[in-house]
Protein backbone atom coordinates (compact mmCIF):
# COMPACT_ATOMS: atom_id res chain seq x y z
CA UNK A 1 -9.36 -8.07 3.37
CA UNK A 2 -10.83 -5.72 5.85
CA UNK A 3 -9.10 -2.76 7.60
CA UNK A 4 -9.67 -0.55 10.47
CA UNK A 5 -8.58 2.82 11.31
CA UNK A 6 -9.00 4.90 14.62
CA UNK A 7 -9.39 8.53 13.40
CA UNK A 8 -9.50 10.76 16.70
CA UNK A 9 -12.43 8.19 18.63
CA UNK A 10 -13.90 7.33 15.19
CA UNK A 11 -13.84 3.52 14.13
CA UNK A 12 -13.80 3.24 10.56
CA UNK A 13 -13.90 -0.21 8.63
CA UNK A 14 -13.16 -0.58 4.99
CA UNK A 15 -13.43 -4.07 2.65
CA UNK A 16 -14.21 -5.68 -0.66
CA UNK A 17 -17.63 -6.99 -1.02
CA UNK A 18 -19.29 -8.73 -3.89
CA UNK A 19 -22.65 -7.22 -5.07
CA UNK A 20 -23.61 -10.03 -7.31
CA UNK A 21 -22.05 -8.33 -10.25
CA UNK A 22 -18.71 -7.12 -8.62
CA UNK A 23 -16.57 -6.37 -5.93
CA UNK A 24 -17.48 -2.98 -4.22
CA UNK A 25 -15.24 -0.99 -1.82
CA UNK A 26 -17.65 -0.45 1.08
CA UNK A 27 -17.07 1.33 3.98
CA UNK A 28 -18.74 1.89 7.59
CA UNK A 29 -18.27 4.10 10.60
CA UNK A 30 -19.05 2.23 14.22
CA UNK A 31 -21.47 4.40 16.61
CA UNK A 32 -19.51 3.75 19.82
CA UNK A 33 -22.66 1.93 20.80
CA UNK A 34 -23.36 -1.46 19.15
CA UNK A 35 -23.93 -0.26 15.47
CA UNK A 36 -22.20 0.51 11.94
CA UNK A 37 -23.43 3.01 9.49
CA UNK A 38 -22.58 3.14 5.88
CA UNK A 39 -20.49 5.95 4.75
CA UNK A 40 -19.46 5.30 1.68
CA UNK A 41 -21.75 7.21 -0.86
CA UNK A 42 -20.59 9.04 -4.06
CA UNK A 43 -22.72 11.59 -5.53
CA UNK A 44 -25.77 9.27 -5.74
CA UNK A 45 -24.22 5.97 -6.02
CA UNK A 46 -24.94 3.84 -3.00
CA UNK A 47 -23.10 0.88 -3.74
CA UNK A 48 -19.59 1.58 -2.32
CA UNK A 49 -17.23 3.64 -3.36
CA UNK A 50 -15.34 2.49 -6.70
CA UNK A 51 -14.74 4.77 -9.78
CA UNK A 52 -16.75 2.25 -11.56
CA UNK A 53 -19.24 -0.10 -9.80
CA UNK A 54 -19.22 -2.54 -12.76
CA UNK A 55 -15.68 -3.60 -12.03
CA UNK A 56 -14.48 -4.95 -9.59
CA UNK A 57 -11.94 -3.45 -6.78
CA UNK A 58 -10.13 -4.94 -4.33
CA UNK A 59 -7.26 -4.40 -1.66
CA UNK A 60 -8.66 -1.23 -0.08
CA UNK A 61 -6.67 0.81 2.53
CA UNK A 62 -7.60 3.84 5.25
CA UNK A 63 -5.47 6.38 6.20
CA UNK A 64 -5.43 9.72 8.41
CA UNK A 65 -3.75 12.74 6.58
CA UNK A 66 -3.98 16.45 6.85
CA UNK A 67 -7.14 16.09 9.00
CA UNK A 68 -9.03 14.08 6.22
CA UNK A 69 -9.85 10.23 5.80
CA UNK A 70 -8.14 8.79 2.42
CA UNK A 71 -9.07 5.69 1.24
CA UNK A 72 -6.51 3.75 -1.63
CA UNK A 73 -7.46 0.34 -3.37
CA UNK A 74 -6.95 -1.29 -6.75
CA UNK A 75 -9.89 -1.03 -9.44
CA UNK A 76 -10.01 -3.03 -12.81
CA UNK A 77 -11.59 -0.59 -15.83
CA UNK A 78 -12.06 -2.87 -18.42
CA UNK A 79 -7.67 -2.63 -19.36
CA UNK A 80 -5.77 -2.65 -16.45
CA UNK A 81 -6.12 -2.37 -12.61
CA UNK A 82 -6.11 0.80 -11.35
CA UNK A 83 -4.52 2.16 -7.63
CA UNK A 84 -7.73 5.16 -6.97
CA UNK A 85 -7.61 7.29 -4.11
CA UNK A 86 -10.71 8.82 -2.72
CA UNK A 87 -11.37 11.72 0.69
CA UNK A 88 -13.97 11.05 2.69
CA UNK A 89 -15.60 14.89 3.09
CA UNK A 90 -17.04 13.81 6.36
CA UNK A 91 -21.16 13.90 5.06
CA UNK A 92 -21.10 9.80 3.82
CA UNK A 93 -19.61 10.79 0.44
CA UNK A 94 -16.28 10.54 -1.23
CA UNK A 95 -14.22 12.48 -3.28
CA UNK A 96 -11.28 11.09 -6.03
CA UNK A 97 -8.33 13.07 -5.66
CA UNK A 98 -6.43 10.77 -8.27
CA UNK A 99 -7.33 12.70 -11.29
CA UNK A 100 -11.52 11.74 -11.34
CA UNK A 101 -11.07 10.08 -14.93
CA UNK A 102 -11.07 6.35 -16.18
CA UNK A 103 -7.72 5.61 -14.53
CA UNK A 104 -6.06 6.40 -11.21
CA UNK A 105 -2.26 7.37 -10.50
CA UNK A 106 -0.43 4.51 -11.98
CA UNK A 107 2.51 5.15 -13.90
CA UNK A 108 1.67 2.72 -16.74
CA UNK A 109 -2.15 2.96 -17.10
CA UNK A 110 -2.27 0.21 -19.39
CA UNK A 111 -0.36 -1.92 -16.74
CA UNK A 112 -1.75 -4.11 -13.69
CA UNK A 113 -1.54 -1.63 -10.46
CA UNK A 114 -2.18 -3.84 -6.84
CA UNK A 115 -1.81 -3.81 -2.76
CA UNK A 116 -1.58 -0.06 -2.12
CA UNK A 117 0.18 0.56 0.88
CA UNK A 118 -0.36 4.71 2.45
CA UNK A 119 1.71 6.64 5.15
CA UNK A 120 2.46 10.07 6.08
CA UNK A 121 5.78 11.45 6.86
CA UNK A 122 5.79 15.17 7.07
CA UNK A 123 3.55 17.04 5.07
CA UNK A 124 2.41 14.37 2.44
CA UNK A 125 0.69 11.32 2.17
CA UNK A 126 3.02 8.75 0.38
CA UNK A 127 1.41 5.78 -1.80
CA UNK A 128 3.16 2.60 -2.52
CA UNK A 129 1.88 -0.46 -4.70
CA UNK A 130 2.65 -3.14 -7.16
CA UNK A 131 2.51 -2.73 -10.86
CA UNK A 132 3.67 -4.37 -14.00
CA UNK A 133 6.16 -2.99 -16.06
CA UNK A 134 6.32 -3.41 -20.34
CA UNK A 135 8.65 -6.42 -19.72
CA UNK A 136 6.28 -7.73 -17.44
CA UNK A 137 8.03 -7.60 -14.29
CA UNK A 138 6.32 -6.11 -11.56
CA UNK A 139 8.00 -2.88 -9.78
CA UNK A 140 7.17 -1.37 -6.25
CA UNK A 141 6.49 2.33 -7.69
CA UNK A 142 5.64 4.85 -4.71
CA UNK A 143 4.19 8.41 -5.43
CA UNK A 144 3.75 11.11 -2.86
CA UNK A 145 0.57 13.69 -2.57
CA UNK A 146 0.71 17.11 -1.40
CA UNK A 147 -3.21 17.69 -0.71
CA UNK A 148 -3.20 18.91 -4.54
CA UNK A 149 -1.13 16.67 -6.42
CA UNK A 150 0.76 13.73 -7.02
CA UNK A 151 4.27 13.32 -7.28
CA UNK A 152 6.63 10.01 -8.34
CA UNK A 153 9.64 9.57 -5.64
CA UNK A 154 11.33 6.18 -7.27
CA UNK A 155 12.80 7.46 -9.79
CA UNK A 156 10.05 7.81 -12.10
CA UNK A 157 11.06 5.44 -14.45
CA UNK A 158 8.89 3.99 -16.89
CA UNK A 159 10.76 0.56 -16.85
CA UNK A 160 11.62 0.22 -12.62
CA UNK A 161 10.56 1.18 -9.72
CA UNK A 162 12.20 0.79 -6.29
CA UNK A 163 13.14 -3.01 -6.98
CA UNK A 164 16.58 -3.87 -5.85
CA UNK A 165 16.38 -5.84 -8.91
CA UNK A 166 13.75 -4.10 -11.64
CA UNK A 167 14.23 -7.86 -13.90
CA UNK A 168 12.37 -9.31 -11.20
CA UNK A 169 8.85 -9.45 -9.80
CA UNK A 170 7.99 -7.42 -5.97
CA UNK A 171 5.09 -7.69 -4.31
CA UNK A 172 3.27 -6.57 -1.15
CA UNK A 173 4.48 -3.10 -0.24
CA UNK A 174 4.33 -2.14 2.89
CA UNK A 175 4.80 1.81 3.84
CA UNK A 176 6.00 2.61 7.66
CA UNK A 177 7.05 5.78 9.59
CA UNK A 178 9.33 5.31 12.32
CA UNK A 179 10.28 7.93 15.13
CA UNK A 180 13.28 7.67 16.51
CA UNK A 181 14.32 9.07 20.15
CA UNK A 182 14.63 12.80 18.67
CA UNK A 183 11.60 13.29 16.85
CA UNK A 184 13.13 12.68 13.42
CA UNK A 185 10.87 10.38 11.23
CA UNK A 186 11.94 8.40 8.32
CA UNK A 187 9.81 6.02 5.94
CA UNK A 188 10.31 3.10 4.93
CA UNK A 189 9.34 0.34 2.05
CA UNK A 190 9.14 -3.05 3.04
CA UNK A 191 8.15 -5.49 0.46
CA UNK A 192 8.69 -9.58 -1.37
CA UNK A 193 10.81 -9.57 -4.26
CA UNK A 194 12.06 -12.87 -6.74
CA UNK A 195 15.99 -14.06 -7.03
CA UNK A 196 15.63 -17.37 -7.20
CA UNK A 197 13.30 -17.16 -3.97
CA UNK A 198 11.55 -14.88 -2.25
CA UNK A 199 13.04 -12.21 -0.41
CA UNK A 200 11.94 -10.23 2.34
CA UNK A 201 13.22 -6.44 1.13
CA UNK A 202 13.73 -2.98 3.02
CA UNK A 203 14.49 0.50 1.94
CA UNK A 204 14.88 3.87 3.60
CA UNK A 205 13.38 7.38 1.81
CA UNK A 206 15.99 9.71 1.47
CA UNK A 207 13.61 12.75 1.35
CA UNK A 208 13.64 13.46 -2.26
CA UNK A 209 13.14 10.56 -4.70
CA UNK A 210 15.77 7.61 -3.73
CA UNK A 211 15.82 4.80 -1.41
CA UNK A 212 18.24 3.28 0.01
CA UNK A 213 18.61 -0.34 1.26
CA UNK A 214 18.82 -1.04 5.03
CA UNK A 215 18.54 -4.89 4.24
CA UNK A 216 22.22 -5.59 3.55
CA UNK A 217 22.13 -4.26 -0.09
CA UNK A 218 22.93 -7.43 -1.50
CA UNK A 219 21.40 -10.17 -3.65
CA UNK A 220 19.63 -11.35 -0.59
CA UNK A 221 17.08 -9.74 1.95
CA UNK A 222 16.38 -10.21 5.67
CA UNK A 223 15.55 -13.74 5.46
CA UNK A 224 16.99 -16.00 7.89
CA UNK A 225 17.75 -18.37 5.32
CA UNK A 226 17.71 -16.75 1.86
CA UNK A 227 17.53 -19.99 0.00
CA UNK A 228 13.69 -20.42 1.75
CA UNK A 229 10.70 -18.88 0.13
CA UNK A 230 9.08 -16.29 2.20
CA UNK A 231 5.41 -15.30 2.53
CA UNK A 232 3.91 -11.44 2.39
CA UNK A 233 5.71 -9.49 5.17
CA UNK A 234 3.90 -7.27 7.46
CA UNK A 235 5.64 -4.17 9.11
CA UNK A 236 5.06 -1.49 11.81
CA UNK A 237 7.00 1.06 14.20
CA UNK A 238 7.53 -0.15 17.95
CA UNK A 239 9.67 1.81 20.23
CA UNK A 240 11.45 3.80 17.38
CA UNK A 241 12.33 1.15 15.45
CA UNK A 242 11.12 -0.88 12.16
CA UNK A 243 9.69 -4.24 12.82
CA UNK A 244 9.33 -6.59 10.21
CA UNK A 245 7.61 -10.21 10.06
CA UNK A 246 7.25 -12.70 7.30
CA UNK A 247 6.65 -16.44 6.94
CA UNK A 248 9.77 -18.63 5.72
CA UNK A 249 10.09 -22.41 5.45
CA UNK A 250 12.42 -24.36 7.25
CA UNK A 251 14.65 -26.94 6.47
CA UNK A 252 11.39 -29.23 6.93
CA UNK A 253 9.77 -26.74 4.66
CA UNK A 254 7.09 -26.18 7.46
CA UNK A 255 6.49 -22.43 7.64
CA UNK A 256 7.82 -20.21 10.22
CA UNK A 257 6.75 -17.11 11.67
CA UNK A 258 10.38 -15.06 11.76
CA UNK A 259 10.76 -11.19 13.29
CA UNK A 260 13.42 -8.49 13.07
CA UNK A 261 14.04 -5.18 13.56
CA UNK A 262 16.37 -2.44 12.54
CA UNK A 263 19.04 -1.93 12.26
CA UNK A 264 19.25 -5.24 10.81
């Protein structure tokens, strides 16, 4: 699951790569010429860059914010999987900015935590992922980070998260800014949640710690038929608006590759 990101002429590539005892988060920066250097060193580890390079960590993510490289992924330590978040300081090393300690910024830490998604709208860099709840449901829980700390903005609840429904599971957030004609960005969540199928899901940050639905609000999502199971969505911005795409089956149950975009 690699990723790139083009940071002002600078090709960066982040993955998950087995070691032969687990999977490392490893992370190079192209030359502009025909090579890749290695740039993921913490203090004097030079395996990659997990909390823990004895566990394995998968899912990783790059993102530009307040002039800095941040890198986001999902780490096991022995209980739970953890979502860590690490700055790049610009001299091949790493620095956690998720606390530094045996677990990362989940709100159970005793709980599964997977698929971080980052964006930035504003002044902060906002983190959404996956993670199981005591009933073991899983809820899309989003935090926000100031360049000192970190901040819950659905509803930090210990039982839900930003699930139109909290009794069933979500999966695969997606975080996007959009820009509309007059400079004013929102963000949204785009992710799969359970009701029988799969739906495809979309919410709108109000600014302070809500979301509301721009999917219809109702027991259904976007899907073109809501009785069809639908695959992980992807997202992005496009001319100020909110694209969305997901695979749904037909009525032949042969998967199809379906778009919209908002207002939808």
């Amino acid at each position: 699951n690699p990723q790139l990101l083009d940071d002002n002429s600078s090709l960066y590539a982040i993955w998950s790569e087995n070691n032969g005892t687990a999977n490392q988060i490893r992370v190079k920066l192209f030359d502009n010429t025909t090579s890749w250097n290695l740039v993921d060193k913490i203090g004097d580890n030079t395996t990659g860059i997990n909390k823990d390079t004895s566990k394995n960590a998968i899912n990783p993510k790059l993102l530009n914010f307040n002039s800095g490289i941040y890198a986001a992924w999902s780490e096991d330590n022995g209980t739970a999987s953890q979502i860590r978040v690490a700055r790049y300081n610009s001299s091949s090393s790493w620095i956690f900015v998720d606390g530094n300690g045996s677990t990362g910024i989940n709100k159970a830490t005793d709980k599964n935590a997977t698929d971080p998604s980052m964006a930035v709208l504003s002044t902060k860099l906002y983190l959404a992922w996956s993670e199981t709840n005591a009933d073991n449901r899983t809820q899309i829980r989003v935090k926000s980070y100031d360049g000192s700390s970190w901040s819950f903005v659905d509803g930090d609840n210990s039982t839900k998260g930003i699930n139109k429904d909290y009794t069933q599971n979500a999966s695969y957030p997606q975080l996007v800014k959009v820009t509309d004609n007059s400079s004013s960005s929102k963000l949204y969540a785009v992710w799969l949640e359970e009701n029988g199928n799969t739906q495809v899901r979309v919410a709108e940050f109000n600014g302070t710690s809500s979301w509301i639905f721009k999917d219809g609000d109702s027991f259904d999502g976007l899907n073109l038929n809501t009785a069809k199971i639908s695959g992980k969505p992807s997202a992005t911005a496009y001319l100020n608006k909110l694209i969305v795409a997901w695979s749904e089956t037909n009525s032949l149950g042969v998967p199809q590759i379906r778009i919209a975009k908002s207002p939808f």
